[in-house]
C-alpha atoms as a PDB file:
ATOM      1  CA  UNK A   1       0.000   0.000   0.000  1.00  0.00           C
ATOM      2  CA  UNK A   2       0.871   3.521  -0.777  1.00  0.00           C
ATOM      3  CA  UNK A   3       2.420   5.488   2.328  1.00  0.00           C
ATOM      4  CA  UNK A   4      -0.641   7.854   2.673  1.00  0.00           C
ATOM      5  CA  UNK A   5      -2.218   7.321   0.037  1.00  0.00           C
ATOM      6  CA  UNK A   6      -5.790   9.013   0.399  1.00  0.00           C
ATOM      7  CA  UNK A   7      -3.430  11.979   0.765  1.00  0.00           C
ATOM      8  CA  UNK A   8      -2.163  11.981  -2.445  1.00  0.00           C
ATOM      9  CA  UNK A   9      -5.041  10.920  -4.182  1.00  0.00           C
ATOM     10  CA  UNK A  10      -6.980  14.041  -3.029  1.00  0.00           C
ATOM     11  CA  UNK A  11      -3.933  16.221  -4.001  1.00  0.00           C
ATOM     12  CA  UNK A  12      -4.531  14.201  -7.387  1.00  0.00           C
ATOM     13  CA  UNK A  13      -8.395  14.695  -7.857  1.00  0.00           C
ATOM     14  CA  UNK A  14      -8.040  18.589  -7.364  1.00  0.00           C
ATOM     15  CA  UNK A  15      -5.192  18.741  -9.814  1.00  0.00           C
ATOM     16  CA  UNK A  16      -7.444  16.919 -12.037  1.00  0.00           C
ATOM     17  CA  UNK A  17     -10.311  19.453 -11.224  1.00  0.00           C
ATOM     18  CA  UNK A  18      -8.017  22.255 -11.930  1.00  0.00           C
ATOM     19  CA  UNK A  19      -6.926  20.903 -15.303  1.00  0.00           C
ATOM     20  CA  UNK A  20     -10.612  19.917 -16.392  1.00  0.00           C
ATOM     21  CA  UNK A  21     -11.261  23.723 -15.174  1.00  0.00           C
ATOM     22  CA  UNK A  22      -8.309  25.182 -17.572  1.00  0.00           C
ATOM     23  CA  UNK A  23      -9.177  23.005 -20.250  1.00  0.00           C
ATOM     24  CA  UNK A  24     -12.805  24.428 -20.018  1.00  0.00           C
ATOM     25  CA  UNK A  25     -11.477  28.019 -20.056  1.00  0.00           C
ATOM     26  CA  UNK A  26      -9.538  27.243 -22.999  1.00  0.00           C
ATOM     27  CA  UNK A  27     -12.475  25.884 -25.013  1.00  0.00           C
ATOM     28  CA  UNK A  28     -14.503  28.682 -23.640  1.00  0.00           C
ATOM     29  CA  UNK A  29     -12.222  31.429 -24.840  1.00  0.00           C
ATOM     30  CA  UNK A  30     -11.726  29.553 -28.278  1.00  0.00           C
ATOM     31  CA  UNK A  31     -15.329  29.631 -28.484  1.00  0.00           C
ATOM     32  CA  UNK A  32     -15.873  33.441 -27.879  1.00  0.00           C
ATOM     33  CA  UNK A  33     -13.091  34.000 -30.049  1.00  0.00           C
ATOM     34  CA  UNK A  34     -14.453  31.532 -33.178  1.00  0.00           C
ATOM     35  CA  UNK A  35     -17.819  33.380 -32.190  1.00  0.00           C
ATOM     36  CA  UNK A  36     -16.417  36.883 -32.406  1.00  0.00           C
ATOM     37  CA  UNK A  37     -14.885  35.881 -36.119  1.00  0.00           C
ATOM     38  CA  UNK A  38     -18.569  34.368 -37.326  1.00  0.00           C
ATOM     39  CA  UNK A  39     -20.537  37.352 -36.457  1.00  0.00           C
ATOM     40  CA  UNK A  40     -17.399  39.744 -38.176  1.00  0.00           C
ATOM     41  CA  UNK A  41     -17.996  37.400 -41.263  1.00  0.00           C
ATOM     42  CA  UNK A  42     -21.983  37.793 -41.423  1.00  0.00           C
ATOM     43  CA  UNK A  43     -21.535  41.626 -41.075  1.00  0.00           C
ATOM     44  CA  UNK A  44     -19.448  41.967 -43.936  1.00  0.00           C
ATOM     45  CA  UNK A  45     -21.334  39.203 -45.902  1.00  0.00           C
ATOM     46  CA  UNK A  46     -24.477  41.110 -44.903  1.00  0.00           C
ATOM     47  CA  UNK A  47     -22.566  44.923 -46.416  1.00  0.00           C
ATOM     48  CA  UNK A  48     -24.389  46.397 -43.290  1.00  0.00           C
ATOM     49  CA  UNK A  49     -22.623  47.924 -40.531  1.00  0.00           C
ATOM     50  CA  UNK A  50     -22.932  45.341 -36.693  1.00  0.00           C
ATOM     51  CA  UNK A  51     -22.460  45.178 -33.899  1.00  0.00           C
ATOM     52  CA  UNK A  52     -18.908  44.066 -34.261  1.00  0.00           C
ATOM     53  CA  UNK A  53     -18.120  47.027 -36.790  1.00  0.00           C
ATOM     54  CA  UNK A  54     -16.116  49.187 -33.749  1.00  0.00           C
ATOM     55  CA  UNK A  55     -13.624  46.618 -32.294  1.00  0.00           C
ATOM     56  CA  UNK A  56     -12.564  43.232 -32.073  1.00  0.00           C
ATOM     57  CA  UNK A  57     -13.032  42.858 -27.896  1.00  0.00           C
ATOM     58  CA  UNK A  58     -13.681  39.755 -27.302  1.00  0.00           C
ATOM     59  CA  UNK A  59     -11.680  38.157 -29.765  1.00  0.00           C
ATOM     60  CA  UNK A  60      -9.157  39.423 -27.201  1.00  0.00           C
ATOM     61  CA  UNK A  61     -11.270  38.407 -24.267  1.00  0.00           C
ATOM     62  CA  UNK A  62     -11.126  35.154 -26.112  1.00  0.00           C
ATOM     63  CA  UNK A  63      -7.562  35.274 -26.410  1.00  0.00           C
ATOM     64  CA  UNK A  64      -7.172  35.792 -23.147  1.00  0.00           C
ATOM     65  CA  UNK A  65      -9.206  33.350 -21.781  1.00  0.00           C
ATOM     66  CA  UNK A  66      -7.071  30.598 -23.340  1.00  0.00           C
ATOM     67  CA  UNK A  67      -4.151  32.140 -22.284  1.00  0.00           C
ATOM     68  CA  UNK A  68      -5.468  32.084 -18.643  1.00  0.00           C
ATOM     69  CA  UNK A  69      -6.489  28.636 -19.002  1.00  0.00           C
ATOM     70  CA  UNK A  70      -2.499  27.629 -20.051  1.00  0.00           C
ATOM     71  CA  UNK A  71      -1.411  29.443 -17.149  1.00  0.00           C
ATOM     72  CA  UNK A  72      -3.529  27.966 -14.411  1.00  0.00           C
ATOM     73  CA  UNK A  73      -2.037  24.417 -16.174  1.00  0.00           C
ATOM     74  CA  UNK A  74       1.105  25.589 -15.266  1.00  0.00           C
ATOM     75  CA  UNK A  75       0.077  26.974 -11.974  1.00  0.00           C
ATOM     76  CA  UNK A  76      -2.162  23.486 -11.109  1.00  0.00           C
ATOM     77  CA  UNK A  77       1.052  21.081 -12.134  1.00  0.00           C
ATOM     78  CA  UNK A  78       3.577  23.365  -9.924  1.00  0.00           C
ATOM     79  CA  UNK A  79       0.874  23.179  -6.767  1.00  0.00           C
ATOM     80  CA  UNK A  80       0.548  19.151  -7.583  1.00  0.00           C
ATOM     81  CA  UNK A  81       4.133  18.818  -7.650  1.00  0.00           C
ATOM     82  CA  UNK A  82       4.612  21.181  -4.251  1.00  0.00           C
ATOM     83  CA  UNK A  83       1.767  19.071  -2.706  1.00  0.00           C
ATOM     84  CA  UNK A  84       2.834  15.892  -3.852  1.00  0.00           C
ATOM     85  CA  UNK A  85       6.458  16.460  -2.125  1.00  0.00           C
ATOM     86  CA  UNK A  86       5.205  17.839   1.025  1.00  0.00           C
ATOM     87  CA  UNK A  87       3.016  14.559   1.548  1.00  0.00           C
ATOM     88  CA  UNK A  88       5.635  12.622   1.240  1.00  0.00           C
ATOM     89  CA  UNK A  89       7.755  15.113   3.383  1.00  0.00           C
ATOM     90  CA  UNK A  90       8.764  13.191   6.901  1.00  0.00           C
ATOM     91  CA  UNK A  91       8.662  16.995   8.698  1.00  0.00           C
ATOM     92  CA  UNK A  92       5.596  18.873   9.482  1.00  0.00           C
ATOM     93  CA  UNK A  93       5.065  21.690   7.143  1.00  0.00           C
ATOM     94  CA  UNK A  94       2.654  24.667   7.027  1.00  0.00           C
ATOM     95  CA  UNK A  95       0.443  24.842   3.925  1.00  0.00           C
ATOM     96  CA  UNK A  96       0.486  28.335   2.179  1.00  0.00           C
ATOM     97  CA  UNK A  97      -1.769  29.712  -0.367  1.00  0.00           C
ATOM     98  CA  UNK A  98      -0.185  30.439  -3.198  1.00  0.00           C
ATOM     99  CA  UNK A  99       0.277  33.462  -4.734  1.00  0.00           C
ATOM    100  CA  UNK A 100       0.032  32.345  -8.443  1.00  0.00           C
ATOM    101  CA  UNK A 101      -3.152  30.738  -7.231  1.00  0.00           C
ATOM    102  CA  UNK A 102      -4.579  34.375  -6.208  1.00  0.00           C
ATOM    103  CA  UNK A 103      -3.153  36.611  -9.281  1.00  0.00           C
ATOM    104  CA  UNK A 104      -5.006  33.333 -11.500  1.00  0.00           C
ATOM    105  CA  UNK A 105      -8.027  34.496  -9.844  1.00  0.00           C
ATOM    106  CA  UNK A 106      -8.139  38.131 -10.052  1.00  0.00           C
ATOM    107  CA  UNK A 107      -7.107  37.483 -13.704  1.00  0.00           C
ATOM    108  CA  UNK A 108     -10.002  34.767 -14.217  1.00  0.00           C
ATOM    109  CA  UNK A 109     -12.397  37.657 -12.467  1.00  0.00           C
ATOM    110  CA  UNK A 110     -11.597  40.927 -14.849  1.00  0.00           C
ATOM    111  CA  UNK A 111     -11.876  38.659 -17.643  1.00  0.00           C
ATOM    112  CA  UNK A 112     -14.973  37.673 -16.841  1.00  0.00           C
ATOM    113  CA  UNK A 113     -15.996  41.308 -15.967  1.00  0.00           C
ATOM    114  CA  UNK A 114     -14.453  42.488 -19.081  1.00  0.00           C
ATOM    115  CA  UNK A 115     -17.210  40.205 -20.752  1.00  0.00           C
ATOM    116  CA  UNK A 116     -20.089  41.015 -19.070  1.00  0.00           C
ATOM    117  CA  UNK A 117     -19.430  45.103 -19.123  1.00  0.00           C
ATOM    118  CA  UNK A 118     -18.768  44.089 -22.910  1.00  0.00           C
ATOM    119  CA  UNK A 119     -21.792  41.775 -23.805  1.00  0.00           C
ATOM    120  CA  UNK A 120     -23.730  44.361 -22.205  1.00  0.00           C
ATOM    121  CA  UNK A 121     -22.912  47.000 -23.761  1.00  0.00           C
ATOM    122  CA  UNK A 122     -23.492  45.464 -27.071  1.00  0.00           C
ATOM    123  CA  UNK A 123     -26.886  43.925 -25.750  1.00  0.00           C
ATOM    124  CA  UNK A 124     -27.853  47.643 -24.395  1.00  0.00           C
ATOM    125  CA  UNK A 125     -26.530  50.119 -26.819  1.00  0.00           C
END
């Protein structure tokens, strides 16, 4: 049997929950971005001015989105790899949030405002 071994397969299930969760950004972001493109393509098949016609924001919110989703992979695998050590650690250690863990967060959050002060605005005006 695995020297604590429900240990490390909890630190395993929430690196696997953070990886599902970046892989979801990813897709999400590819999606607004793929999105962003179709509606810029019926606009100018249409010859009528859109709601697209002033910028190309969330292809860029997009954009970001899957680069936020590569960085929490990175973030998630260097936590996994931190955890995975101090399990099998033989001295007591403190657990620390992480910093990365926190800036991946306030990112995550202003992207996701960025969106909804964006989609809004299109909706509303």
């Amino acid at each position: 049997m695995i020297d604590r071994f429900s240990d490390h397969a909890a630190n395993e299930r929430t690196y696997l929950a953070w990886i599902r969760t970046a892989v979801a950004l990813m897709a999400f972001g590819f999606v607004i971005e793929k999105f962003d493109l179709f509606i810029r393509y019926l606009v100018v098949a249409g010859n009528h001015a859109g709601p697209h016609s002033s910028g190309h924001g969330a292809a860029g919110a997009g954009l970001a989105l899957m680069v936020a989703g590569l960085i929490m992979v990175g973030v998630a695998s260097w936590g996994y790899l931190l955890n995975r050590r101090l399990i099998d650690s033989k001295t007591q250690e403190h657990y620390h949030a992480t910093l990365p863990n926190l800036i991946l967060a306030v990112l995550v959050g202003a992207l996701g405002l960025f969106l909804v002060v964006y989609v809004g605005r299109e909706v509303l005006g």
